[in-house]
PDB file of N, CA and C in Angstrom:
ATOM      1  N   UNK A   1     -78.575  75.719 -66.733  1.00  0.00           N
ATOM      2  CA  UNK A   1     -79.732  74.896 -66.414  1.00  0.00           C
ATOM      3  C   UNK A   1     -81.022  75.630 -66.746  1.00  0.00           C
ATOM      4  N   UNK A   2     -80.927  77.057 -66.537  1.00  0.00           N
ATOM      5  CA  UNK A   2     -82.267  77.752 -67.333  1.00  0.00           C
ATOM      6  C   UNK A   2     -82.953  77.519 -68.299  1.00  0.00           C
ATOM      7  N   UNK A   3     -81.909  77.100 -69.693  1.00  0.00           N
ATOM      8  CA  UNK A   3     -81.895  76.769 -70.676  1.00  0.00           C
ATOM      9  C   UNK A   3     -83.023  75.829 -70.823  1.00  0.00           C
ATOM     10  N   UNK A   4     -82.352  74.610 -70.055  1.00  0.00           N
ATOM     11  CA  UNK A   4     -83.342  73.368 -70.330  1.00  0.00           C
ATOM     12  C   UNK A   4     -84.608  73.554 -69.830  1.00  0.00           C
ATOM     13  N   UNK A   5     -84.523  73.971 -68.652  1.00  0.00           N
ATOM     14  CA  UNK A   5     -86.238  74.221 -67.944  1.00  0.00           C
ATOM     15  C   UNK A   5     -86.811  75.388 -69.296  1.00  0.00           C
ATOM     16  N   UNK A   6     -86.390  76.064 -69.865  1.00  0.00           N
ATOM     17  CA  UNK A   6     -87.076  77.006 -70.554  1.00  0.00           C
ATOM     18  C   UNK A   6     -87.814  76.423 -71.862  1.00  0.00           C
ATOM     19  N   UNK A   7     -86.904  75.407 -72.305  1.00  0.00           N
ATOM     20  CA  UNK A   7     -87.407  74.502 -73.274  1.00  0.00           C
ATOM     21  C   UNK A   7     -88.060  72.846 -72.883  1.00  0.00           C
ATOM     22  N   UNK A   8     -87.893  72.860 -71.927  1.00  0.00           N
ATOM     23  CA  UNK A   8     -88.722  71.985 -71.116  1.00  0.00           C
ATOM     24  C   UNK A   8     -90.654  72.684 -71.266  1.00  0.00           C
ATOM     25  N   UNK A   9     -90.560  73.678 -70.667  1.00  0.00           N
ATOM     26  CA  UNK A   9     -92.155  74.173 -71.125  1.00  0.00           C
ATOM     27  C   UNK A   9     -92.363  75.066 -72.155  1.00  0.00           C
ATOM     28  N   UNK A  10     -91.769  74.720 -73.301  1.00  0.00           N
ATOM     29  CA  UNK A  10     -92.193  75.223 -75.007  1.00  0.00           C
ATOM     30  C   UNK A  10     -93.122  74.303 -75.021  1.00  0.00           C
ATOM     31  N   UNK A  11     -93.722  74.521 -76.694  1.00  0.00           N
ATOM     32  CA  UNK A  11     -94.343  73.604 -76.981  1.00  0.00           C
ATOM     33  C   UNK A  11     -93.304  72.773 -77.300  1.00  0.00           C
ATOM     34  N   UNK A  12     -93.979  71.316 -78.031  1.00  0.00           N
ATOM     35  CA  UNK A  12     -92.988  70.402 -78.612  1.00  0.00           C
ATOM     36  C   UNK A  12     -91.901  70.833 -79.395  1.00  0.00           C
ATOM     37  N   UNK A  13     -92.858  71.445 -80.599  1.00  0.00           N
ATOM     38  CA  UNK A  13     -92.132  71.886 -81.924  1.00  0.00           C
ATOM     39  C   UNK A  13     -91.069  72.961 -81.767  1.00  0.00           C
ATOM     40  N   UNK A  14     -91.867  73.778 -80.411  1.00  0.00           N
ATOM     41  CA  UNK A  14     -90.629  75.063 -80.221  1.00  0.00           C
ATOM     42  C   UNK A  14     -89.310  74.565 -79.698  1.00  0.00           C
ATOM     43  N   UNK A  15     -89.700  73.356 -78.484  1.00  0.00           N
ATOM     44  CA  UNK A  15     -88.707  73.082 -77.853  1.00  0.00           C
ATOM     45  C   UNK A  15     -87.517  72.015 -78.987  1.00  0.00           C
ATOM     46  N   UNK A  16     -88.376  71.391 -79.494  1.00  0.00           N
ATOM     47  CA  UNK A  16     -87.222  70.656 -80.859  1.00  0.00           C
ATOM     48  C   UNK A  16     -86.100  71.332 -81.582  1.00  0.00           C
ATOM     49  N   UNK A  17     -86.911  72.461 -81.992  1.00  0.00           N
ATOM     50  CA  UNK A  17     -86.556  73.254 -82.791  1.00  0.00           C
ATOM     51  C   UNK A  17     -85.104  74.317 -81.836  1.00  0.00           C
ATOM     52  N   UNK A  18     -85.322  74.016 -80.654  1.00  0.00           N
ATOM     53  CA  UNK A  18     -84.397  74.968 -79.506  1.00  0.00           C
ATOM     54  C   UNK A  18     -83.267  74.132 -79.672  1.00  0.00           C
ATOM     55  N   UNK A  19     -83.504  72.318 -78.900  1.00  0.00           N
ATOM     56  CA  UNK A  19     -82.481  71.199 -79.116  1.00  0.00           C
ATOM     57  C   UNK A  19     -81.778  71.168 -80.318  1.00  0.00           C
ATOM     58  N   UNK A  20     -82.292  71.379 -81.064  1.00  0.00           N
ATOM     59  CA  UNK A  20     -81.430  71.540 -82.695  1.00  0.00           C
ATOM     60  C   UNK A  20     -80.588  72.346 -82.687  1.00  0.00           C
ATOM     61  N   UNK A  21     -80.811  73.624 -81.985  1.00  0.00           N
ATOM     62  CA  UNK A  21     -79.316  74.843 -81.890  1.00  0.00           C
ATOM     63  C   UNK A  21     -78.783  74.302 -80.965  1.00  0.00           C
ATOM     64  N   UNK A  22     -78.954  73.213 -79.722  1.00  0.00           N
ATOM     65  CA  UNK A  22     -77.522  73.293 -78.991  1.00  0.00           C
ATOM     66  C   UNK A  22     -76.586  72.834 -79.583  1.00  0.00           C
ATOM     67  N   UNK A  23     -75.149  73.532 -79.156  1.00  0.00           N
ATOM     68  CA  UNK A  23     -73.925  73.851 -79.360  1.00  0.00           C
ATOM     69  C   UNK A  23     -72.994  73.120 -78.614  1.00  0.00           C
ATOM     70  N   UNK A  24     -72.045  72.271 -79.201  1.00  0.00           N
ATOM     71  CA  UNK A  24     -71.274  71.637 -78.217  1.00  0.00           C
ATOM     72  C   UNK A  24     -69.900  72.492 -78.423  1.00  0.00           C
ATOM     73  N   UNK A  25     -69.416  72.902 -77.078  1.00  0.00           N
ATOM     74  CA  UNK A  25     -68.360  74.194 -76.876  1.00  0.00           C
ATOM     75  C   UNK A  25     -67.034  73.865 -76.570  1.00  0.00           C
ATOM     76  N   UNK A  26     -67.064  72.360 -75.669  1.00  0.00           N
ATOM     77  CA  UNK A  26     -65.942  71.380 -75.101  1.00  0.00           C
ATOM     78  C   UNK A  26     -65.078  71.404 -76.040  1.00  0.00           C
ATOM     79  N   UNK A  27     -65.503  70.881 -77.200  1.00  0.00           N
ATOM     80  CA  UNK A  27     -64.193  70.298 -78.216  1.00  0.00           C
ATOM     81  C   UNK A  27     -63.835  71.251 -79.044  1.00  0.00           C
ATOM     82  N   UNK A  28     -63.513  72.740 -78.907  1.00  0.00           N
ATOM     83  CA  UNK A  28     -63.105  73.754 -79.457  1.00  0.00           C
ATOM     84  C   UNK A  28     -63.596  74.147 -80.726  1.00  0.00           C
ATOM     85  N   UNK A  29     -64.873  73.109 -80.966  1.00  0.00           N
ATOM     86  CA  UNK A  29     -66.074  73.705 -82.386  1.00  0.00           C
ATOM     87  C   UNK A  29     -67.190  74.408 -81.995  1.00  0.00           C
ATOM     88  N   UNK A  30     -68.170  74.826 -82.579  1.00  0.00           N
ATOM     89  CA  UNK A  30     -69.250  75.296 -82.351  1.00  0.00           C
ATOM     90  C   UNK A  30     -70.358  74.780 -82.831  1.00  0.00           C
ATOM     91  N   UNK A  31     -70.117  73.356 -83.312  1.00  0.00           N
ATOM     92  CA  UNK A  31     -70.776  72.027 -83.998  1.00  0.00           C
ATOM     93  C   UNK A  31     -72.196  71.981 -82.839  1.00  0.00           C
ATOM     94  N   UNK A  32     -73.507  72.037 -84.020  1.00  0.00           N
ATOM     95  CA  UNK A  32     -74.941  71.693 -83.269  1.00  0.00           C
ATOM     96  C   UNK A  32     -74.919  69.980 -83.202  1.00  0.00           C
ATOM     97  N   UNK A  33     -75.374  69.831 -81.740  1.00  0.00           N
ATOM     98  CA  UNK A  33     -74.938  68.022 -81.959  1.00  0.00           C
ATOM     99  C   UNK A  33     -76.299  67.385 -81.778  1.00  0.00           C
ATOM    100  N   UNK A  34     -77.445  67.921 -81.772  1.00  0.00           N
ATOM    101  CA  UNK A  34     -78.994  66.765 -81.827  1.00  0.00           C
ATOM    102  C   UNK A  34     -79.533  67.350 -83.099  1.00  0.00           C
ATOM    103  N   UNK A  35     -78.754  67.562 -84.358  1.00  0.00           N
ATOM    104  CA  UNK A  35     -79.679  68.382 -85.429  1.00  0.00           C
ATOM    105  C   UNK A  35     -80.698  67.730 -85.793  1.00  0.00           C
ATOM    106  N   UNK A  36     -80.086  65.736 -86.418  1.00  0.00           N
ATOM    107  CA  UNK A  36     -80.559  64.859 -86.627  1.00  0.00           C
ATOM    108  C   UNK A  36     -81.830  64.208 -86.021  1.00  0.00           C
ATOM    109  N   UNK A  37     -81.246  64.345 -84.420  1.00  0.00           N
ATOM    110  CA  UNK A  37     -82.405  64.034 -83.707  1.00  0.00           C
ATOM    111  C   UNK A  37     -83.534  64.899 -83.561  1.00  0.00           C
ATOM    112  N   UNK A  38     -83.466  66.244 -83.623  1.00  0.00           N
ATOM    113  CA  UNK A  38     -84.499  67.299 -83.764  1.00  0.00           C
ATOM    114  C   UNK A  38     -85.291  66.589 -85.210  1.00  0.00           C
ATOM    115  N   UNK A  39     -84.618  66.736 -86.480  1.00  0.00           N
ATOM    116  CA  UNK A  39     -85.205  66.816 -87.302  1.00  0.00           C
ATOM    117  C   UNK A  39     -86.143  65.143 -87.313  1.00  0.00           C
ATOM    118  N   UNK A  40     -85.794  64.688 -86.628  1.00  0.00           N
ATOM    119  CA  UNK A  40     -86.228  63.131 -86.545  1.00  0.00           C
ATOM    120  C   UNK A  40     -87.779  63.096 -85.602  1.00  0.00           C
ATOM    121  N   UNK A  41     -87.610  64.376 -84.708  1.00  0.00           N
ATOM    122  CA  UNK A  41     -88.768  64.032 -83.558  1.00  0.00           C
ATOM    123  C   UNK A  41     -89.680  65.117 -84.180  1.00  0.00           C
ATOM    124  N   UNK A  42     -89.117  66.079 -85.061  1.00  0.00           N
ATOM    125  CA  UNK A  42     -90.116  67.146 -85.750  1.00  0.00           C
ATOM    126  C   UNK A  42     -90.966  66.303 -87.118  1.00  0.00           C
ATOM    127  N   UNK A  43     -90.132  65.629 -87.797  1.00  0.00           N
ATOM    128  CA  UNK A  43     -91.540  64.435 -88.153  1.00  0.00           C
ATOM    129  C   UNK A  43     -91.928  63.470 -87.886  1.00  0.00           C
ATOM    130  N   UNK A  44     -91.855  63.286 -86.489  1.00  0.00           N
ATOM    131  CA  UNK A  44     -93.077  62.260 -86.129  1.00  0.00           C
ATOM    132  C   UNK A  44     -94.278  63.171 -85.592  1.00  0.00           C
ATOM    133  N   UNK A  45     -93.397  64.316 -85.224  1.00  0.00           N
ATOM    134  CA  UNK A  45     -94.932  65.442 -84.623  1.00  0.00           C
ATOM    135  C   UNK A  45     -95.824  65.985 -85.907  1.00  0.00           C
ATOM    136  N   UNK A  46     -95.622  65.222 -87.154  1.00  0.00           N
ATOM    137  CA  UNK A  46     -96.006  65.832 -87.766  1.00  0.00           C
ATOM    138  C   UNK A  46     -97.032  64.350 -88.668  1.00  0.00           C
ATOM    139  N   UNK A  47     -97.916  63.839 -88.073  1.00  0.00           N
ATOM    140  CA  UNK A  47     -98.293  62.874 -89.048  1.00  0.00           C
ATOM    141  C   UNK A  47     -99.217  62.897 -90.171  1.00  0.00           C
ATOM    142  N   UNK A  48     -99.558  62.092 -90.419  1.00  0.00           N
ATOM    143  CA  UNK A  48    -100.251  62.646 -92.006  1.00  0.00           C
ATOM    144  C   UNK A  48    -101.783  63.176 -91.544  1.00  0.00           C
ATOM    145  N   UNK A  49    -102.468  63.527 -92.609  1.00  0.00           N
ATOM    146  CA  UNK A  49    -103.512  64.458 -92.396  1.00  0.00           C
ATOM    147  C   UNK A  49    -104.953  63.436 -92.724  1.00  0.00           C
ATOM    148  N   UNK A  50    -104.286  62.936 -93.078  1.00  0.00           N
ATOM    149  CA  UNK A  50    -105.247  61.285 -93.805  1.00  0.00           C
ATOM    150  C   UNK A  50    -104.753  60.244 -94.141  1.00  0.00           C
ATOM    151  N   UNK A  51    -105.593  59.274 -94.130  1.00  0.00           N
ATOM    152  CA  UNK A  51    -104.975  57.855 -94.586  1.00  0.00           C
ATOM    153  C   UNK A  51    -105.106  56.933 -95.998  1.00  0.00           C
ATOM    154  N   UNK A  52    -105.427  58.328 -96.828  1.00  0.00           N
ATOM    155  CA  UNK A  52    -105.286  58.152 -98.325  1.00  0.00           C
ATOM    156  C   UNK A  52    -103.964  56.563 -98.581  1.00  0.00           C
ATOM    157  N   UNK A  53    -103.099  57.209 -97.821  1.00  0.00           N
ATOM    158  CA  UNK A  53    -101.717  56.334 -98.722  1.00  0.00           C
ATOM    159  C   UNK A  53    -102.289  54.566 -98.112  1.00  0.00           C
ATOM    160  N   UNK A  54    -102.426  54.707 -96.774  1.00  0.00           N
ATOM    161  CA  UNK A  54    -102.928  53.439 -96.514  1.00  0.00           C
ATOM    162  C   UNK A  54    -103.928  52.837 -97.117  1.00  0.00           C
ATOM    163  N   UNK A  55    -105.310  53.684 -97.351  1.00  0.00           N
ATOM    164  CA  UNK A  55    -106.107  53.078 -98.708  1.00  0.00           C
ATOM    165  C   UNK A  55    -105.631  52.336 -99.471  1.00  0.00           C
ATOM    166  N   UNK A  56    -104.833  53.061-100.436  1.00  0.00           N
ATOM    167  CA  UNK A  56    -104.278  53.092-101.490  1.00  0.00           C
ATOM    168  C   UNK A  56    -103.482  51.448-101.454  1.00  0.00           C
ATOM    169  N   UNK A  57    -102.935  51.112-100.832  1.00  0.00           N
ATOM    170  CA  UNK A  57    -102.422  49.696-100.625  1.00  0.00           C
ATOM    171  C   UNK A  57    -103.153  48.982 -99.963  1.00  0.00           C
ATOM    172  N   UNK A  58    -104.511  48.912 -99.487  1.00  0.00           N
ATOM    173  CA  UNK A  58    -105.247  48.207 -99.693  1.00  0.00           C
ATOM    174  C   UNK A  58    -106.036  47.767-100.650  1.00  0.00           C
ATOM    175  N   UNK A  59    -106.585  48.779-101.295  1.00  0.00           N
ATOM    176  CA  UNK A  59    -106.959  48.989-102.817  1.00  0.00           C
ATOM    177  C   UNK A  59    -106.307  47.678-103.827  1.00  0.00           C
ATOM    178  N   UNK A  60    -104.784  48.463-103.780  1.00  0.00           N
ATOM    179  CA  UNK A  60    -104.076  47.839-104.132  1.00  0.00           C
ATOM    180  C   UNK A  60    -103.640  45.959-104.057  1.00  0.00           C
ATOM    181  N   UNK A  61    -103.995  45.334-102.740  1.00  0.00           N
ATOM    182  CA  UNK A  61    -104.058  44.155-102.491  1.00  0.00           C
ATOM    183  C   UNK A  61    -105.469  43.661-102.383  1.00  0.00           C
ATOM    184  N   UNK A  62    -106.400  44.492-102.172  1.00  0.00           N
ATOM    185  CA  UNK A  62    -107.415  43.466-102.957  1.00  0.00           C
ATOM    186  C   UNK A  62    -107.644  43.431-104.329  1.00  0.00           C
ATOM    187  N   UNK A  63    -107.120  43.869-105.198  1.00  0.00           N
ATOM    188  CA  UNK A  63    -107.330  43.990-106.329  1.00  0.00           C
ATOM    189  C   UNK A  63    -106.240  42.846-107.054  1.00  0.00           C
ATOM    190  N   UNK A  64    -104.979  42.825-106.215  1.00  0.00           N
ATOM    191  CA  UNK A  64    -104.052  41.587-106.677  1.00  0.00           C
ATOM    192  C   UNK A  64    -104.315  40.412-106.246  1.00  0.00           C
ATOM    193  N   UNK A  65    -104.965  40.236-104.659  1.00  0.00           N
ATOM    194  CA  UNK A  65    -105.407  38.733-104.318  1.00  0.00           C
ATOM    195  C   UNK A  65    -106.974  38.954-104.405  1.00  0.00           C
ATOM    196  N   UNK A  66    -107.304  38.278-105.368  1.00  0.00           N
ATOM    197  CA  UNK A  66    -109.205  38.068-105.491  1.00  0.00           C
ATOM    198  C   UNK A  66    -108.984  36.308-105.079  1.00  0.00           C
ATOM    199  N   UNK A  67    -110.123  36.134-105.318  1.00  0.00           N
ATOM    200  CA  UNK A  67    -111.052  34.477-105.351  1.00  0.00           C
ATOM    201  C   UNK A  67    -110.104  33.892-105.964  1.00  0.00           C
ATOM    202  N   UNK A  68    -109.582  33.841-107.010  1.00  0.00           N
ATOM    203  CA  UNK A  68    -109.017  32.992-108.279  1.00  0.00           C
ATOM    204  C   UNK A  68    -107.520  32.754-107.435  1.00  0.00           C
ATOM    205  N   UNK A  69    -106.858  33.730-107.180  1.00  0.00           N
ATOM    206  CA  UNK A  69    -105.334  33.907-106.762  1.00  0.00           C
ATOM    207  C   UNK A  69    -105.987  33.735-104.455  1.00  0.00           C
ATOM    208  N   UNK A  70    -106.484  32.823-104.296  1.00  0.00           N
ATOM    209  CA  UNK A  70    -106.423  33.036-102.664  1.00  0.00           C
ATOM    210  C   UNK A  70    -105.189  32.343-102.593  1.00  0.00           C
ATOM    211  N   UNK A  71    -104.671  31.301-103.349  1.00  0.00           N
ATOM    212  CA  UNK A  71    -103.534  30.483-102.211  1.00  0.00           C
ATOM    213  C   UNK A  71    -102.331  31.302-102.680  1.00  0.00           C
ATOM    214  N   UNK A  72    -102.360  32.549-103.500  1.00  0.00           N
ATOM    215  CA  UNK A  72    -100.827  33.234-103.495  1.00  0.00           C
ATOM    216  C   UNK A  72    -100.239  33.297-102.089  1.00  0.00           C
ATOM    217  N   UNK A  73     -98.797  33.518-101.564  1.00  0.00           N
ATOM    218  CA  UNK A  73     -98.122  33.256-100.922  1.00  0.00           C
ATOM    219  C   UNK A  73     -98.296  35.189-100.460  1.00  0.00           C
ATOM    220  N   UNK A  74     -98.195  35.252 -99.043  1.00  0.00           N
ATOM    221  CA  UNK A  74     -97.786  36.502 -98.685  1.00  0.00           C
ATOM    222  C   UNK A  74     -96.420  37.333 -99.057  1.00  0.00           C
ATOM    223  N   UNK A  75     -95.780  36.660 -99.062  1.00  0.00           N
ATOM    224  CA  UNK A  75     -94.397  36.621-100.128  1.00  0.00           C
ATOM    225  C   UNK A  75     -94.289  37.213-101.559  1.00  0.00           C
ATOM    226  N   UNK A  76     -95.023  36.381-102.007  1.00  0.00           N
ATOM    227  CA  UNK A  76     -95.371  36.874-103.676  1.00  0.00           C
ATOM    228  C   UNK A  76     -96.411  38.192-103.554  1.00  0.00           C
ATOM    229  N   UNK A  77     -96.924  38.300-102.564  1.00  0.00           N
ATOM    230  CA  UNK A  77     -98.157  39.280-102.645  1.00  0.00           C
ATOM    231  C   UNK A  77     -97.416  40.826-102.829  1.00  0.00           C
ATOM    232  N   UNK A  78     -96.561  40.567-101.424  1.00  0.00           N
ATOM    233  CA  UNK A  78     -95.649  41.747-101.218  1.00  0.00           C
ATOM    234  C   UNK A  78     -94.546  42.015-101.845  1.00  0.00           C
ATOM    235  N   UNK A  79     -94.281  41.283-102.767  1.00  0.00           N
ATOM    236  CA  UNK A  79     -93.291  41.402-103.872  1.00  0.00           C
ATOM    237  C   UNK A  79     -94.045  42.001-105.255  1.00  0.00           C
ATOM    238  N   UNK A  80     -94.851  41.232-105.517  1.00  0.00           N
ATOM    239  CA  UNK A  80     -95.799  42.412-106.205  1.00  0.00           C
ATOM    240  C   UNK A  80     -96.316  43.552-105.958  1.00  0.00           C
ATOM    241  N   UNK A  81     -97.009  43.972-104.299  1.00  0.00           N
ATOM    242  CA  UNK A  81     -97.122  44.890-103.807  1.00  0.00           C
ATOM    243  C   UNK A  81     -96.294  45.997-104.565  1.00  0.00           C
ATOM    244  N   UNK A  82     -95.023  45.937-103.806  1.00  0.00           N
ATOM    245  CA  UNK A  82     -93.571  46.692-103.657  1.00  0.00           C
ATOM    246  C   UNK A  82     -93.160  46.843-104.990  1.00  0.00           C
ATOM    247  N   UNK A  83     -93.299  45.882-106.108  1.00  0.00           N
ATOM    248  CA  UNK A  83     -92.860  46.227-107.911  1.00  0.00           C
ATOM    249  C   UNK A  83     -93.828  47.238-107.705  1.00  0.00           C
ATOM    250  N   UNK A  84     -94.770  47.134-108.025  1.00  0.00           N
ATOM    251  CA  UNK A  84     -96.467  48.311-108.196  1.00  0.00           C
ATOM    252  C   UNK A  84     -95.961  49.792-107.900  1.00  0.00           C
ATOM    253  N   UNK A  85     -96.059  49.871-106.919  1.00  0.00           N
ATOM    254  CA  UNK A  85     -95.704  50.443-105.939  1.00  0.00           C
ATOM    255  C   UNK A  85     -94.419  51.673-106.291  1.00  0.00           C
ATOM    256  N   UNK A  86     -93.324  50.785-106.647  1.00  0.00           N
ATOM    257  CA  UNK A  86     -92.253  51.616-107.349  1.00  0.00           C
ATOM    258  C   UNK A  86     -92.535  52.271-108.402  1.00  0.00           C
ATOM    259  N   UNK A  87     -93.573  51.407-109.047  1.00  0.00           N
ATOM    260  CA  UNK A  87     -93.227  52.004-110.906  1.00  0.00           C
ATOM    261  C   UNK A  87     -94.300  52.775-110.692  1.00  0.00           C
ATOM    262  N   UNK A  88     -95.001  53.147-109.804  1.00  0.00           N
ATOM    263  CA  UNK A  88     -95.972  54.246-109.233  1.00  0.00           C
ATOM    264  C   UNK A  88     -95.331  55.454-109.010  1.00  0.00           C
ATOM    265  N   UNK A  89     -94.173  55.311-107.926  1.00  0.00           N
ATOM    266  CA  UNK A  89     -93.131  55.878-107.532  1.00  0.00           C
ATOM    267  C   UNK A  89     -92.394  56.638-108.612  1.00  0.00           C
ATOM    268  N   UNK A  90     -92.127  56.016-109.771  1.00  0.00           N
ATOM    269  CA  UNK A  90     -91.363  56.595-110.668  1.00  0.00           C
ATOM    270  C   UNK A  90     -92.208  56.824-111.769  1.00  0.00           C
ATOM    271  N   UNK A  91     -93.727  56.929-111.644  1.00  0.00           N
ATOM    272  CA  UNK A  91     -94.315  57.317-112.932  1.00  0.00           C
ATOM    273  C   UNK A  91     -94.091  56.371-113.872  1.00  0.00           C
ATOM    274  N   UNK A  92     -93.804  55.172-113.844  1.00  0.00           N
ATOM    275  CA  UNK A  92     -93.943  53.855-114.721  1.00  0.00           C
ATOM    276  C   UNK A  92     -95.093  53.072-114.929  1.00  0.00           C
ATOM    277  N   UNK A  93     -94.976  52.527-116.173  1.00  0.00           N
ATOM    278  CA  UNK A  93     -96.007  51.021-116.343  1.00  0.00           C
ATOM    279  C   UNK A  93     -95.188  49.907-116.376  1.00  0.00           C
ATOM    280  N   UNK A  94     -96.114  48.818-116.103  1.00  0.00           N
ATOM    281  CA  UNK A  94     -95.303  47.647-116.078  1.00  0.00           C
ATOM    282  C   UNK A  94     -94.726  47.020-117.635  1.00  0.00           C
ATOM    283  N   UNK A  95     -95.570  47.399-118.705  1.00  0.00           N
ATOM    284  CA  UNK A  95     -94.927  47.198-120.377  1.00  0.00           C
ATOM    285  C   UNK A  95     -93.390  48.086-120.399  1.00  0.00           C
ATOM    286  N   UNK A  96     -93.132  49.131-119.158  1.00  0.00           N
ATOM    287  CA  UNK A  96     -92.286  49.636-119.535  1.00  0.00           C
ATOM    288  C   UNK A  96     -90.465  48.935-119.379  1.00  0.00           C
ATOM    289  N   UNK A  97     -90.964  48.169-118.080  1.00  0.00           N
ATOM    290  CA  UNK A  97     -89.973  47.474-117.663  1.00  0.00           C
ATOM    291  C   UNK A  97     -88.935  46.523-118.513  1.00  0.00           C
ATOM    292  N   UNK A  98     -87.803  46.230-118.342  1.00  0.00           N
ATOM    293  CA  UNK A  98     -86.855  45.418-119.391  1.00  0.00           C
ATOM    294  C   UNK A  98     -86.388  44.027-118.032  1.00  0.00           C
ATOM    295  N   UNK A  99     -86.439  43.222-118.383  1.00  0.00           N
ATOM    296  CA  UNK A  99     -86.110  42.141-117.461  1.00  0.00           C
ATOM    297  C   UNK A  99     -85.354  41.170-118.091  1.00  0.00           C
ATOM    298  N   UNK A 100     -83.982  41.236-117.488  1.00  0.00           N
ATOM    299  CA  UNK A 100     -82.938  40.402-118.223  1.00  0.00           C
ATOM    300  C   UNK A 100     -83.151  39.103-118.038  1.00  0.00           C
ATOM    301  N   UNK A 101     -82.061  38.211-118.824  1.00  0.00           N
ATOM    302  CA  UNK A 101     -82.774  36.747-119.258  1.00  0.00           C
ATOM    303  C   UNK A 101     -82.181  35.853-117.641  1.00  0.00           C
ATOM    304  N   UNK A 102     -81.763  36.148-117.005  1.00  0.00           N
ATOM    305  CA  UNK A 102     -81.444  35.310-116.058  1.00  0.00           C
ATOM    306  C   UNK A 102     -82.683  35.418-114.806  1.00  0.00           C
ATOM    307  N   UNK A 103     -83.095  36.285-114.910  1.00  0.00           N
ATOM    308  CA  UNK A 103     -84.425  37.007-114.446  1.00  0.00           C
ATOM    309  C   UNK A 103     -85.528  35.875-114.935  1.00  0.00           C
ATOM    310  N   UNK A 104     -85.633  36.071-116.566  1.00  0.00           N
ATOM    311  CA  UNK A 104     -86.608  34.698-116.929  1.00  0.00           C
ATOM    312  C   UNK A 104     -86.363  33.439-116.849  1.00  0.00           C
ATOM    313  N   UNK A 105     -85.205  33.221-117.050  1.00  0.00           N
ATOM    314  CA  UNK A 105     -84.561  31.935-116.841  1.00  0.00           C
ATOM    315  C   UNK A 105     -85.329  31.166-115.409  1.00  0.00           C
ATOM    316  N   UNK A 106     -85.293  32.154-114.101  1.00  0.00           N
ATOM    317  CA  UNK A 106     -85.516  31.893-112.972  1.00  0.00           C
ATOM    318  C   UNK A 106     -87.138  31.818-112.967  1.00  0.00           C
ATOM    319  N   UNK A 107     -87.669  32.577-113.510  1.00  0.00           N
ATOM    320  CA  UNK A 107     -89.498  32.391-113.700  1.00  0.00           C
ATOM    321  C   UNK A 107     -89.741  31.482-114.430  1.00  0.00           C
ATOM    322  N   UNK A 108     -88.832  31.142-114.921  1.00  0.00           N
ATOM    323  CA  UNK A 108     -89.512  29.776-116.084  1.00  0.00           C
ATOM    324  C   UNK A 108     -89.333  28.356-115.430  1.00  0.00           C
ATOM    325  N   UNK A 109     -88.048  28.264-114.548  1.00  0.00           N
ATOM    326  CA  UNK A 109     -87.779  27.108-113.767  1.00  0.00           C
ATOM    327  C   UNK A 109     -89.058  27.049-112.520  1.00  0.00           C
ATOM    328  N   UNK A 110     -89.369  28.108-111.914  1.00  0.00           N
ATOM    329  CA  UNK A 110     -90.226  28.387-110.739  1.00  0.00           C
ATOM    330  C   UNK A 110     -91.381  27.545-110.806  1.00  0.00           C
ATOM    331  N   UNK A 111     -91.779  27.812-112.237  1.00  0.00           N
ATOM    332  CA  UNK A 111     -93.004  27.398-112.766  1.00  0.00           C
ATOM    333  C   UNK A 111     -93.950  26.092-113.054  1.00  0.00           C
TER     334      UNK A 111
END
């Protein structure tokens, strides 16, 4: 019981970082059993430093819904969003993309 009171008044990060070594001894392993959960509560203690990325997708949606496009669908917005977004992700342009014909088939009926 020392144990816990001792990591009870760490800091957060120390005490996470303690929960991550316990050892479950019962079932004849020496298996750490909250690694996951340590590593899970050590980044949320860790949030971002700015809100660049959130900008950035705002940026991003006013620049796709202006005046001309108001009645786009939230649907379509965030489907465009999320394409953008990826080929950002992977260092892409959108000329780069290949889109098979059942793909157009379906944009052409939509239309």
């Amino acid at each position: 019981m020392d144990a816990l009171e001792d990591i009870a008044t760490e800091r957060v990060d120390k005490a996470w970082a303690a929960i991550s070594k316990l050892q479950n001894f019962s079932s004849g392993t020496q298996k750490q059993i909250y690694v996951e959960l340590a590593q899970f509560m050590m980044a949320i203690c860790c949030p971002p430093h700015g809100n660049a990325d959130s900008e950035r997708i705002f940026s991003l949606v006013r620049k796709k819904k202006t005046e001309q496009r108001a009645l786009m669908s939230r649907k379509l917005l965030s489907g465009i969003i999320t394409i953008k977004c990826d080929l950002i992700s992977r260092s892409e342009c959108c000329f780069q993309q290949t889109v098979n014909s059942s793909v157009l088939e379906k944009a052409r009926i939509s239309s």
